[in-house]
N, C-alpha and C. Protein backbone atom coordinates (compact mmCIF):
# COMPACT_ATOMS: atom_id res chain seq x y z
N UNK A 1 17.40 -49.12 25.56
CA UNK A 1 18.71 -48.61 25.82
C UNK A 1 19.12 -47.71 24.66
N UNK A 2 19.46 -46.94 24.82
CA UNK A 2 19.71 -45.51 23.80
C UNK A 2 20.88 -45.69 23.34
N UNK A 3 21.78 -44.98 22.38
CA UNK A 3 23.27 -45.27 22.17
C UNK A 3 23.56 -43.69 21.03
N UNK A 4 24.62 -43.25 21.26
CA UNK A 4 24.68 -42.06 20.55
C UNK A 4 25.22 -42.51 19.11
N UNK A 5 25.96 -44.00 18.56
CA UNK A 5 26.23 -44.26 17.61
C UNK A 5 25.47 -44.13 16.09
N UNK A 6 26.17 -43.53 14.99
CA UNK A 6 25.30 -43.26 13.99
C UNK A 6 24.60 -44.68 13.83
N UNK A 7 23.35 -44.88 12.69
CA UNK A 7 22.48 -45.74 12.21
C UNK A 7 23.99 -46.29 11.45
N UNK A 8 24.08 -48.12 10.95
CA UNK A 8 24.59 -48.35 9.83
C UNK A 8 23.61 -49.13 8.96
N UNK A 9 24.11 -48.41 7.51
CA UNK A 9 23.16 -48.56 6.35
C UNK A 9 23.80 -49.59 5.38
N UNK A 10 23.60 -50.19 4.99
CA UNK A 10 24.31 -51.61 4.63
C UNK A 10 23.28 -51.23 3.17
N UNK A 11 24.27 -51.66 2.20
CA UNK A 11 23.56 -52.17 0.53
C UNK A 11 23.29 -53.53 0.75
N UNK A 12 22.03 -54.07 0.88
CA UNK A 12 21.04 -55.27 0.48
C UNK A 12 21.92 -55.81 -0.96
N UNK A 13 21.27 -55.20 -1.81
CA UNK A 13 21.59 -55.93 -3.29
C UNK A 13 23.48 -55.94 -3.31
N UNK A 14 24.32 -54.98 -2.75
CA UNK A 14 25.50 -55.17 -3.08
C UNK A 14 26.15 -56.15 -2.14
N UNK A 15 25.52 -56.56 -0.89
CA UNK A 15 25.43 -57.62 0.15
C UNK A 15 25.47 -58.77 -0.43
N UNK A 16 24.65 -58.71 -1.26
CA UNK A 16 23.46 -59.85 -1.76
C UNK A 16 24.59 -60.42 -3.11
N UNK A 17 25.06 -59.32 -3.87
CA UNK A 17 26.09 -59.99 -4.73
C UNK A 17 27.33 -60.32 -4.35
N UNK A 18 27.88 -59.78 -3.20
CA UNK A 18 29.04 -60.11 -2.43
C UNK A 18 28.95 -61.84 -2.37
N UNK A 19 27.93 -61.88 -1.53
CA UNK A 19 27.97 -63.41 -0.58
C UNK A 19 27.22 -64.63 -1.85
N UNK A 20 26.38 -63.76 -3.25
CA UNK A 20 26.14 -65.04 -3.87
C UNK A 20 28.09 -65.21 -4.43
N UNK A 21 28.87 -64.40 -4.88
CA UNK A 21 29.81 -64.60 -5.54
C UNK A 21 30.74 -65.64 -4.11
N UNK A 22 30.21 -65.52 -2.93
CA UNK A 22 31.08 -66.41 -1.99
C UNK A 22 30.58 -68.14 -2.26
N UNK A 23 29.25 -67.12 -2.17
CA UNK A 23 28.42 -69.18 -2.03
C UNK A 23 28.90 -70.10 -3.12
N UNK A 24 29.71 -69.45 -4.30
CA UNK A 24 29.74 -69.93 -5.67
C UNK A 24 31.02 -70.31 -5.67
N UNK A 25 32.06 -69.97 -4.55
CA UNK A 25 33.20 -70.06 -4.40
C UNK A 25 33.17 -71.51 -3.03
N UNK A 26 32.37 -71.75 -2.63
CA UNK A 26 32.15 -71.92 -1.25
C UNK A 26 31.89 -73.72 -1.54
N UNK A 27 32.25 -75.04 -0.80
CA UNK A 27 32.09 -76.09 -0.71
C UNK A 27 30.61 -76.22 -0.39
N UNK A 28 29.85 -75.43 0.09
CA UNK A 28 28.80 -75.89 1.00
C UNK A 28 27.30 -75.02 0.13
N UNK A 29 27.85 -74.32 -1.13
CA UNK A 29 26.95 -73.73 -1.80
C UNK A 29 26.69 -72.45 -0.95
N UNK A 30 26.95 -72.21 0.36
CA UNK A 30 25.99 -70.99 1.33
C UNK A 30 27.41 -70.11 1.53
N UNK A 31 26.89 -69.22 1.98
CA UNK A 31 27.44 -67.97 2.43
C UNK A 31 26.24 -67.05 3.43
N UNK A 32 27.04 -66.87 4.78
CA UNK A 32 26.25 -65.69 5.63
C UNK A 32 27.02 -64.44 5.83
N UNK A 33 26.47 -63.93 6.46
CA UNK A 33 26.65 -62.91 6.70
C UNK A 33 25.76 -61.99 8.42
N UNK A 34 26.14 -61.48 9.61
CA UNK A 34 25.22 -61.58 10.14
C UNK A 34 25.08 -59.64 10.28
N UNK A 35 23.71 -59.66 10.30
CA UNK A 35 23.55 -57.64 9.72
C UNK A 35 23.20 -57.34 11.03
N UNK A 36 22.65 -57.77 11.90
CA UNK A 36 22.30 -57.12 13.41
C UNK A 36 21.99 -58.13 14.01
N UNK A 37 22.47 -57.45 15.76
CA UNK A 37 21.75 -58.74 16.72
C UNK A 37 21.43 -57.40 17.62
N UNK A 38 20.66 -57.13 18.68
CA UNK A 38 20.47 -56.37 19.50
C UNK A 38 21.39 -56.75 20.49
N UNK A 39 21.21 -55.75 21.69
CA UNK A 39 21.99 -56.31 23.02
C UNK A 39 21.67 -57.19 23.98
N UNK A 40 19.82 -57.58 23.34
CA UNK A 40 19.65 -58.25 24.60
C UNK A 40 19.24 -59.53 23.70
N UNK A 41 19.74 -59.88 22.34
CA UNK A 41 20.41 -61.26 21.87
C UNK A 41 18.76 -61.61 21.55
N UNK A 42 17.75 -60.76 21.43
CA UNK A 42 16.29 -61.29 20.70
C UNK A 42 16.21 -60.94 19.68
N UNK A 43 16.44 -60.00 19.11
CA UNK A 43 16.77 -59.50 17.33
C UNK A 43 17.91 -59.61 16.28
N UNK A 44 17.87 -60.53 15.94
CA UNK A 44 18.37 -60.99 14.70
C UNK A 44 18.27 -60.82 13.60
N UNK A 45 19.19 -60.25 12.67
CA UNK A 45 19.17 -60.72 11.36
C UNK A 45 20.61 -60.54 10.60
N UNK A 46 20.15 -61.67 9.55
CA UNK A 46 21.42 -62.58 8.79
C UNK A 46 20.99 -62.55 7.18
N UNK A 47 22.15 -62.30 6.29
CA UNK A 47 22.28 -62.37 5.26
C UNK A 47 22.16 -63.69 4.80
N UNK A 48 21.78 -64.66 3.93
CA UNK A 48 22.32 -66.03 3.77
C UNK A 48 21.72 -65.77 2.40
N UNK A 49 23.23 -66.20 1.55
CA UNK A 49 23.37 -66.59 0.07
C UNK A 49 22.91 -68.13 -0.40
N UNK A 50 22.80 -68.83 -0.82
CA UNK A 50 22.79 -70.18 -1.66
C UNK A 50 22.77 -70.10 -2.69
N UNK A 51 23.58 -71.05 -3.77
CA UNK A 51 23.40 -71.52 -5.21
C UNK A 51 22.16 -72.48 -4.87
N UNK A 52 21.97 -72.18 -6.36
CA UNK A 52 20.20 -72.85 -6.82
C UNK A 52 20.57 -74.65 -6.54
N UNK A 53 20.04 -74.97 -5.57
CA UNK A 53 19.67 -76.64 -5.33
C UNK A 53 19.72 -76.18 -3.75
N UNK A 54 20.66 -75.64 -3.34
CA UNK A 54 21.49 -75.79 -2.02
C UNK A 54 19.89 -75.54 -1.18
N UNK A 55 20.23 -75.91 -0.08
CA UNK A 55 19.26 -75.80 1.20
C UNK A 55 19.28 -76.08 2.63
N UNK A 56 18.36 -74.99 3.41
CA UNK A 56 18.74 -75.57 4.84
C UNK A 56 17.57 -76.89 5.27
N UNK A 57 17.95 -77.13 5.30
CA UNK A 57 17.11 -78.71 6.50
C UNK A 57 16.16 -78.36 6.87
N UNK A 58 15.23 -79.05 7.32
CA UNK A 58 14.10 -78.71 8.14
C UNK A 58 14.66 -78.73 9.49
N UNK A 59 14.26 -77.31 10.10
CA UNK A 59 14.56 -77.06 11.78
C UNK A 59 13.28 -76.50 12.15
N UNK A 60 13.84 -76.27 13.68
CA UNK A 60 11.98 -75.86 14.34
C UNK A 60 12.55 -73.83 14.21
N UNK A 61 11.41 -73.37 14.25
CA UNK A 61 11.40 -71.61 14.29
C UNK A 61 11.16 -71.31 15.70
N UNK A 62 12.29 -70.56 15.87
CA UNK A 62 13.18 -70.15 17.20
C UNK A 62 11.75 -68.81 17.55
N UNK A 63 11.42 -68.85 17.00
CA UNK A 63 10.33 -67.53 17.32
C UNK A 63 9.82 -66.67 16.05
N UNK A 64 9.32 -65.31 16.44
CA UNK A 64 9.04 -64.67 15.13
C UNK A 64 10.27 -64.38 13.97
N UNK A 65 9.50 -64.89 12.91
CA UNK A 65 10.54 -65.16 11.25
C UNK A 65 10.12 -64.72 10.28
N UNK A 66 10.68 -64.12 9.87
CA UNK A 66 10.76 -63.86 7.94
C UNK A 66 11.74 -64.03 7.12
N UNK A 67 11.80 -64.38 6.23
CA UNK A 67 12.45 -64.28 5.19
C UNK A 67 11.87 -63.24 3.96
N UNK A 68 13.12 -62.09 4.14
CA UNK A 68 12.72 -61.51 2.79
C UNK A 68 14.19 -62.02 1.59
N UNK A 69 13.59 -61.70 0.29
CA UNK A 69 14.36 -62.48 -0.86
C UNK A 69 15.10 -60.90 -1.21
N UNK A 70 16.33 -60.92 -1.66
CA UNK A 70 17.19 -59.67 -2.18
C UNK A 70 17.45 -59.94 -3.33
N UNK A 71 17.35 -61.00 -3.67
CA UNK A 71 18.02 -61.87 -4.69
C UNK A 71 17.50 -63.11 -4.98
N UNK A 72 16.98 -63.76 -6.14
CA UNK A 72 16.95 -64.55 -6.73
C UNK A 72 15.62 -65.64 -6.22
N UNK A 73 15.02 -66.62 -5.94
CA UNK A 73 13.49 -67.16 -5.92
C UNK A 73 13.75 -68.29 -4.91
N UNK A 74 13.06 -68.36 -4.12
CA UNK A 74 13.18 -69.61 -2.59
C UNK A 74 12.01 -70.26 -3.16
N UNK A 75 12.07 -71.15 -1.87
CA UNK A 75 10.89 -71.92 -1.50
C UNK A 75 11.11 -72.31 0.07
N UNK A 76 9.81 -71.95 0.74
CA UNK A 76 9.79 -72.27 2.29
C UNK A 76 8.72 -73.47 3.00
N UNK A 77 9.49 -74.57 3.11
CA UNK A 77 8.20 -75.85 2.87
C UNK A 77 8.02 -76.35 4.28
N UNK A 78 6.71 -76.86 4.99
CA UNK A 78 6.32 -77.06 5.84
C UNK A 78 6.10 -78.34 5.57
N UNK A 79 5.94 -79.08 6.86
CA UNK A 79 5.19 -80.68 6.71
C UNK A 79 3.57 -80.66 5.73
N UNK A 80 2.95 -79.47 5.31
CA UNK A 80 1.77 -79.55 4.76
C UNK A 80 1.82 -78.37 3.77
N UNK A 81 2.99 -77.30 3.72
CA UNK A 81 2.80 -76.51 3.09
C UNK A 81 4.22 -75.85 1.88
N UNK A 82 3.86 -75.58 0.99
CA UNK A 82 5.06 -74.41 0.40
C UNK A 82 4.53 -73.27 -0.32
N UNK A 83 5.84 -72.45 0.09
CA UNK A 83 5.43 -70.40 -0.06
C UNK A 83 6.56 -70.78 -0.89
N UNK A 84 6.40 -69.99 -2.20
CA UNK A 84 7.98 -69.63 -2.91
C UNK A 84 7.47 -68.09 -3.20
N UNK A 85 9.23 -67.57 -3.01
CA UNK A 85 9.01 -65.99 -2.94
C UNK A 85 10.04 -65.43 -3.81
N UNK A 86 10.10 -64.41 -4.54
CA UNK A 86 11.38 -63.93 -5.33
C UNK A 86 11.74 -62.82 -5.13
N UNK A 87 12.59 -61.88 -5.61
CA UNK A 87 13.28 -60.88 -5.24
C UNK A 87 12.01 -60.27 -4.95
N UNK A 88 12.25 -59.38 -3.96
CA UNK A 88 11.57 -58.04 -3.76
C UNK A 88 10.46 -58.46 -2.39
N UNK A 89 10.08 -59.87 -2.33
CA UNK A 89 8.80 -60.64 -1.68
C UNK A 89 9.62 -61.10 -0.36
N UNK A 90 8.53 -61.20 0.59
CA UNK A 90 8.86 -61.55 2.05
C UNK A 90 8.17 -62.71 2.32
N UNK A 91 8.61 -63.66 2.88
CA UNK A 91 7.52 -64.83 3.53
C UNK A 91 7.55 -64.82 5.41
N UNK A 92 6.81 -64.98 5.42
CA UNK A 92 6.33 -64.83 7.45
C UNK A 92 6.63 -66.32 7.63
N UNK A 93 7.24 -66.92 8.15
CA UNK A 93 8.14 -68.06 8.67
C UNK A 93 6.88 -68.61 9.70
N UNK A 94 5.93 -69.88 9.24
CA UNK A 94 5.22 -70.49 9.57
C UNK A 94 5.81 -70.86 11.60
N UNK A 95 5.33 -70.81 12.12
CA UNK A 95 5.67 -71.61 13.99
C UNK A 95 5.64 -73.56 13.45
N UNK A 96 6.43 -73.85 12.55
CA UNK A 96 6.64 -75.18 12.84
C UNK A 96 8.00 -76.07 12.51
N UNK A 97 8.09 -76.71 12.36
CA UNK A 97 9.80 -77.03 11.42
C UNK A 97 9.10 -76.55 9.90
N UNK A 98 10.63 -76.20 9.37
CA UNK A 98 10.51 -75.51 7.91
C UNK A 98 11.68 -75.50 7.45
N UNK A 99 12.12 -75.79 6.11
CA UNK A 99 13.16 -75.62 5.73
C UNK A 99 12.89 -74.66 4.48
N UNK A 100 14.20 -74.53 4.15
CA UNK A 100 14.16 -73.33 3.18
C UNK A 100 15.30 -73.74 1.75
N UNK A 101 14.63 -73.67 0.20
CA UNK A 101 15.16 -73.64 -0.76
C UNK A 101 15.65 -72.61 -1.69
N UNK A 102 17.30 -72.92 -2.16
CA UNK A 102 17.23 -72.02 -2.98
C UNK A 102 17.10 -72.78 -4.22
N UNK A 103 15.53 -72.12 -5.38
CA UNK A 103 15.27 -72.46 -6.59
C UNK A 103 16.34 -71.85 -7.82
N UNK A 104 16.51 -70.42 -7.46
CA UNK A 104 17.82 -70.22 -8.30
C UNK A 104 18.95 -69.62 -7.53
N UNK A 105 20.10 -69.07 -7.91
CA UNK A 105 21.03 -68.59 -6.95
C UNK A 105 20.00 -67.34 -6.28
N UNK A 106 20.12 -67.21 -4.91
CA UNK A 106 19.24 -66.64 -3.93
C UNK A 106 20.24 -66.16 -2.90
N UNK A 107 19.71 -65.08 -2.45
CA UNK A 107 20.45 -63.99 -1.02
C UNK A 107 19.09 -63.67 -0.33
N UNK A 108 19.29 -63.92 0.77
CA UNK A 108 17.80 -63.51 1.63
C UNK A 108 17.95 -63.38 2.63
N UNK A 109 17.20 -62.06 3.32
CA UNK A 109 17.71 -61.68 4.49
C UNK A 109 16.54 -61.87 5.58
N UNK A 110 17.00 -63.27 6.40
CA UNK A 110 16.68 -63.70 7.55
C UNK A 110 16.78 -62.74 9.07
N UNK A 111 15.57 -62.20 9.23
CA UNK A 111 14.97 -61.65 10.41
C UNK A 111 14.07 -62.41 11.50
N UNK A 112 14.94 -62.83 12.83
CA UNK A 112 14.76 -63.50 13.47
C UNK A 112 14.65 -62.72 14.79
N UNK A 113 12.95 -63.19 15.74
CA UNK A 113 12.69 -62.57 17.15
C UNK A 113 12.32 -63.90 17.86
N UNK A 114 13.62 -63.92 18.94
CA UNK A 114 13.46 -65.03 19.79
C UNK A 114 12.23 -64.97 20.61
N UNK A 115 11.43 -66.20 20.77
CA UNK A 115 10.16 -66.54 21.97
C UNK A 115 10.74 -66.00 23.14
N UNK A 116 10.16 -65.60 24.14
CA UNK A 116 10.17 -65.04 25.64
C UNK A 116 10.26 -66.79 25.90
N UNK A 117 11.02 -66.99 26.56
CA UNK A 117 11.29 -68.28 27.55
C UNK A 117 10.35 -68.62 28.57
């Protein structure tokens, strides 16, 4: 589907210091943010800040995943495995439950493609 609307260009790193200065303000350590969804609700992606401890849970991966880091050093742990990644580095989001750490204050931008049903 085509659309005559300009591209929007979003600052990563000034994103990335926005939402750590929220997460730091924030009860829950996190801060999101969401940067695109398409129209037909399969392309995703989300900003998510954490202070260093904070973390999401282990959940199952909704489909194709990455996490790239904007900011500051993760860790992405599987029932058998862990990737830690730092600014600049991407991790490919394993097909199993996985949760995700932030090792120091961290902004990382979660790119998510839902499975065909």
């Amino acid at each position: 589907m085509e659309t005559d609307a300009p591209p929007t260009i979003v600052s990563l790193p000034q994103l990335a210091e926005k939402h750590l200065d929220e997460a730091a303000q924030s009860s829950s350590g996190r801060s999101s943010y969401p940067l695109h969804r398409d129209q037909l609700d399969k392309l995703r992606q989300l900003m998510l800040a954490m202070r260093a401890g904070e973390s999401l849970s282990d959940h199952e991966n909704p489909g194709e995943a990455t996490v790239y880091v904007v900011r500051g050093r993760v860790r992405l742990t599987t029932a058998s495995e862990s990737y830690e990644a730092t600014e600049g580095e991407s991790i490919v989001v394993p097909y199993e439950r996985h949760g995700l750490d932030a090792i120091e204050d961290s902004a990382v931008v979660l790119t998510l493609i839902s499975r065909p049903m």
